[in-house]
Every structure is written in C-alpha cells, then in structure tokens.
Protein backbone atom coordinates (compact mmCIF):
# COMPACT_ATOMS: atom_id res chain seq x y z
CA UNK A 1 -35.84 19.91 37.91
CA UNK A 2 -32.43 21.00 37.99
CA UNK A 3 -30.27 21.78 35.19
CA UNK A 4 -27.07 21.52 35.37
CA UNK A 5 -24.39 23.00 32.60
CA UNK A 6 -24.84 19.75 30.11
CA UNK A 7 -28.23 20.02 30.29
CA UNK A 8 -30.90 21.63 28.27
CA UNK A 9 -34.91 21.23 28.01
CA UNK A 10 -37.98 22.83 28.60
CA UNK A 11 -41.93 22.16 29.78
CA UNK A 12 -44.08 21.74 26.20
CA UNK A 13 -47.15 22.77 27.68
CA UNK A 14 -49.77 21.78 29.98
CA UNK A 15 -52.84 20.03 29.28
CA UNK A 16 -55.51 21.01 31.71
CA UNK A 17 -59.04 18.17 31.33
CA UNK A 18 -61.87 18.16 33.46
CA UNK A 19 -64.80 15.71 33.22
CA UNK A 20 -64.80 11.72 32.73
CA UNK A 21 -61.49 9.80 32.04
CA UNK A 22 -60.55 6.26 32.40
CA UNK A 23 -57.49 6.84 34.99
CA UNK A 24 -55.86 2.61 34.73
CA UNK A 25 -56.20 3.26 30.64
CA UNK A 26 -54.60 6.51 31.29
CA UNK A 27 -51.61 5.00 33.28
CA UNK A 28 -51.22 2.21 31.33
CA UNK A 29 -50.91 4.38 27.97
CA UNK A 30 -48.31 6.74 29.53
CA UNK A 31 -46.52 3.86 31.21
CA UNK A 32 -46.36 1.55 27.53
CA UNK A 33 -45.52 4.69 25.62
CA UNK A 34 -42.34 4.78 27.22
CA UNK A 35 -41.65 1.47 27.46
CA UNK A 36 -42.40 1.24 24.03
CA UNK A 37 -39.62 3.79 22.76
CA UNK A 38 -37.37 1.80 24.48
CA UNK A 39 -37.06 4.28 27.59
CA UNK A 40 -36.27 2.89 31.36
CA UNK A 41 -39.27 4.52 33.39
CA UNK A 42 -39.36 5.38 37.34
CA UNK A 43 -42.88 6.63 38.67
CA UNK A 44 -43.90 8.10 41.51
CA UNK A 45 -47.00 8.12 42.96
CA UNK A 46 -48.67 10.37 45.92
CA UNK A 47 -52.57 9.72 47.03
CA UNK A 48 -54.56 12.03 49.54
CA UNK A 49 -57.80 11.69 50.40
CA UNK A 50 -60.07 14.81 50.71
CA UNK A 51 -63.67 15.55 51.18
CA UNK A 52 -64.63 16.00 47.73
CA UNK A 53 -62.34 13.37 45.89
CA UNK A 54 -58.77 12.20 46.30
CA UNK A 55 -55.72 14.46 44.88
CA UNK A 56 -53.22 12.34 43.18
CA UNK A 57 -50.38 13.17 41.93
CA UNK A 58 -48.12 10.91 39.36
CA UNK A 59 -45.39 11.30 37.93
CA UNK A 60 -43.60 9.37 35.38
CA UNK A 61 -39.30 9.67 34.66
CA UNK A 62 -38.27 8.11 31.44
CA UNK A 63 -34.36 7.90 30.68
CA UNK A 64 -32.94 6.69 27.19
CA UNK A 65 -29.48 6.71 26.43
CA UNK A 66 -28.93 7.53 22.72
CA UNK A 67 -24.97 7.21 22.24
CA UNK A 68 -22.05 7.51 25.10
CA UNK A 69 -22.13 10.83 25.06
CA UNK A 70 -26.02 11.68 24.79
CA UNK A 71 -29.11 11.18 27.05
CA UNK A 72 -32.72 11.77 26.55
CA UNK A 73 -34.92 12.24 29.34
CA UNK A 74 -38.72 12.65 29.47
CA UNK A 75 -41.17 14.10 32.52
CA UNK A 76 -44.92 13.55 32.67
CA UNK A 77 -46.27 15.52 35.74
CA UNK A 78 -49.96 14.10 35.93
CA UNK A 79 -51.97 16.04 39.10
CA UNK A 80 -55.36 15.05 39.38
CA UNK A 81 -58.04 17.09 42.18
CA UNK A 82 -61.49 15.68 43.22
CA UNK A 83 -60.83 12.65 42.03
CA UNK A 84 -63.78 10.08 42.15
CA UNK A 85 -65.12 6.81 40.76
CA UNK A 86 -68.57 6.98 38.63
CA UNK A 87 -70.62 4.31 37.03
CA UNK A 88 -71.65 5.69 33.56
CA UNK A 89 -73.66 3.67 30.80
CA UNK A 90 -71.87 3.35 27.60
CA UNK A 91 -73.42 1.11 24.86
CA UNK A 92 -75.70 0.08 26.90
CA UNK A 93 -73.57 -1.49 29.36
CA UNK A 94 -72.35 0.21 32.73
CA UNK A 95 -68.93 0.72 32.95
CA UNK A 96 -66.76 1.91 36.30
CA UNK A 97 -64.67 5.37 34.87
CA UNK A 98 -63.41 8.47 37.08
CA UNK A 99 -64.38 12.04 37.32
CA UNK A 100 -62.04 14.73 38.09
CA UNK A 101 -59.93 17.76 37.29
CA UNK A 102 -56.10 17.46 35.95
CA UNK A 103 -53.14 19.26 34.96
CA UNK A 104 -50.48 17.18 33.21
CA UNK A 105 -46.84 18.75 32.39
CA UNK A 106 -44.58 17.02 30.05
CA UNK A 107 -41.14 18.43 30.34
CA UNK A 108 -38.10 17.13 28.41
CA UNK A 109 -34.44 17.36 29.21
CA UNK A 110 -31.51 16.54 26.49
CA UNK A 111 -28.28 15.95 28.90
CA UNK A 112 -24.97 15.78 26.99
CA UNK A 113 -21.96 14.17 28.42
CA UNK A 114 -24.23 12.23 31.39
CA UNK A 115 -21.03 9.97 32.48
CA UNK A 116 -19.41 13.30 33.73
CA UNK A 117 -16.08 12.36 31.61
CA UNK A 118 -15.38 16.12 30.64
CA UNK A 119 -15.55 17.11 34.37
CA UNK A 120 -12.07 15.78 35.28
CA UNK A 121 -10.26 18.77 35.04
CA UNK A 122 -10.95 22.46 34.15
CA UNK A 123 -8.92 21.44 30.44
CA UNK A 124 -11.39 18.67 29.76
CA UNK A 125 -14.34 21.46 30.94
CA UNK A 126 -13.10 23.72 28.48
CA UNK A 127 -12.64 21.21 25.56
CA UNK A 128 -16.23 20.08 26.46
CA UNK A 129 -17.95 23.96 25.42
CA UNK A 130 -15.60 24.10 22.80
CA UNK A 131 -16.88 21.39 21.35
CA UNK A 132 -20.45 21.66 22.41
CA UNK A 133 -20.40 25.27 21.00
CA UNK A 134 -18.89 25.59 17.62
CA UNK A 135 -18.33 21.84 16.12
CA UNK A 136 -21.46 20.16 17.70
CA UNK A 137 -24.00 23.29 18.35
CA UNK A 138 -26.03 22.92 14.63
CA UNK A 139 -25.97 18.39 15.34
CA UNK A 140 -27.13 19.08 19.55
CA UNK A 141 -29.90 21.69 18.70
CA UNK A 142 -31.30 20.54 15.41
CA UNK A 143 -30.47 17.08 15.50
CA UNK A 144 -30.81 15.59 18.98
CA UNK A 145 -33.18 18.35 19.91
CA UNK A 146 -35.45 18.48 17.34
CA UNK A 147 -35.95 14.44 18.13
CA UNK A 148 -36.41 15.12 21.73
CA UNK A 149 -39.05 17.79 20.79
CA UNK A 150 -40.61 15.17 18.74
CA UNK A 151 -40.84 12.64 20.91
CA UNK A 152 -42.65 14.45 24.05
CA UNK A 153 -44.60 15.81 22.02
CA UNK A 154 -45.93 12.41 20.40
CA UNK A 155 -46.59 11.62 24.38
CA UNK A 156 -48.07 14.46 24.60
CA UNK A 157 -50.58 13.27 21.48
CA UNK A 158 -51.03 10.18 23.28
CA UNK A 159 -52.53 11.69 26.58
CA UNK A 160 -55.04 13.77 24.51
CA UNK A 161 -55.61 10.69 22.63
CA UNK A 162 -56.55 8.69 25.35
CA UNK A 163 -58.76 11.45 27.33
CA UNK A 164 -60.80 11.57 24.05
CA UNK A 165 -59.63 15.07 23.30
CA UNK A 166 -60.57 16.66 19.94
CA UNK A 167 -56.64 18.52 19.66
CA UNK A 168 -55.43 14.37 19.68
CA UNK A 169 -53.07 15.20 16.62
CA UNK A 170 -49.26 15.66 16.22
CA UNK A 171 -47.52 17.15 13.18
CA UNK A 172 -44.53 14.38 14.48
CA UNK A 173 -46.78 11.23 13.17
C-alpha cells in the first residue's frame, strides 16, 4: 500500500493458524464485520490449485468516510496454503470444514483530506501541514487514530474469534 503525504497507518500484526477452520464462516464474519460498522467493502479473491491443497489468497478493502475531511480505511490480507476440504465428526454429526495453513494481515490507514482540496496550490499545501501539525496534531493522532486502532483491532478479535483461538479478546470491547 502506498502512502501518500495525508496518509498515515500501519500493519497490527499477523495472525498465523494452522489446523481446522470453517473458511465460508470465516468470510462471512470478516465480510459482516465491515458491513456492520457501516464500511463500503471491495474484495479480492485469487485461487490456485496445487498438489497438496489450493493457495488462496483474499483480501478484503473497507473504506468509511468519517467527516469531509477524514477517511478510515481498513485491510485484511487473508493467505491461506494447502488448503483442503475434510469431513470431521462434531457432536456426533459429520460436518464438511477445511484444513490448512494461514497468515492474515490487518493493516489500517487514516487518510486526511481524501477529496484532494488542499492540493490546489502550493498555499493551500502549506495551510494543509500547518494545520495538520500544530492545531489538529493532538485531535488526528489521539482522536481519529486511537479509533482507527480500535477498530482493526476489534476485527482483528473477530478473526481469532471465529478460528476458535484462545487470544479471542480485545481490551477495545
């Protein structure tokens, strides 16, 4: 991801699973969780077949506007490697799941000033960082940051949540 000058984020962290998941209770989770905080969400989705599984890689783009000025966005990189289906017996009643290895990345990127209307003119430019810098630095990094922060990391809860994960907690809840 690029960054450009209006733009600031980070990756939280990785969560790395291997064993038995349930990959359309997986997608669906990720997918409603960003729906459900009101974010407007473009996937991708890549599939390759190998010898010992299928690789697939997803990835999930959520963009929320917050005022006219401000911009949330949220990244969930999910790779999974040897994917396969298994039949397991659960309660005494099979049940089709997946097997497999994955790394997921959830990055998130707080983008001031998304309509570009400070990049008219090197005057506007410089108003923008004067601004952004001294009257609105505490409000941008405490404020909208910290609720950034929050909110990939209560994905980021979710996903552990739904693997069956014993870290499935968030001090954000």
């Amino acid at each position: 991801m690029v960054k450009r000058h209006n733009e600031m984020g980070e990756a939280i962290g990785e969560i790395k699973f291997s064993g038995e998941f349930n990959y359309e209770a997986l997608y669906l989770a990720v997918y409603e969780w960003f729906k459900k905080r009101g974010f407007d969400v473009n996937e991708t989705y890549k599939h390759k077949a190998t010898g010992t599984g299928a690789d697939v890689e997803l990835t999930f783009k959520g963009d929320k506007k917050i005022t006219e000025f401000l911009k949330h966005k949220i990244e969930c990189e999910i790779k999974m490697r040897n994917l396969a289906d298994v039949e397991v017996v659960r309660n005494g009643k099979k049940q089709k799941i997946n097997k497999g290895r994955m790394n997921i990345t959830i990055s998130y990127t707080l983008v001031l000033d998304y309509n570009s209307r400070f990049d008219k003119s090197e005057f506007t430019q410089r108003m923008f960082n004067m601004i952004r810098f001294t009257f609105l630095r505490k409000k941008i990094v405490v404020d909208w940051g910290g609720k950034i922060v929050a909110e990939a990391y209560l994905l980021h809860t979710e996903i552990k949540k739904q693997l069956g994960m014993e870290t499935a907690y968030s001090a954000y809840e």
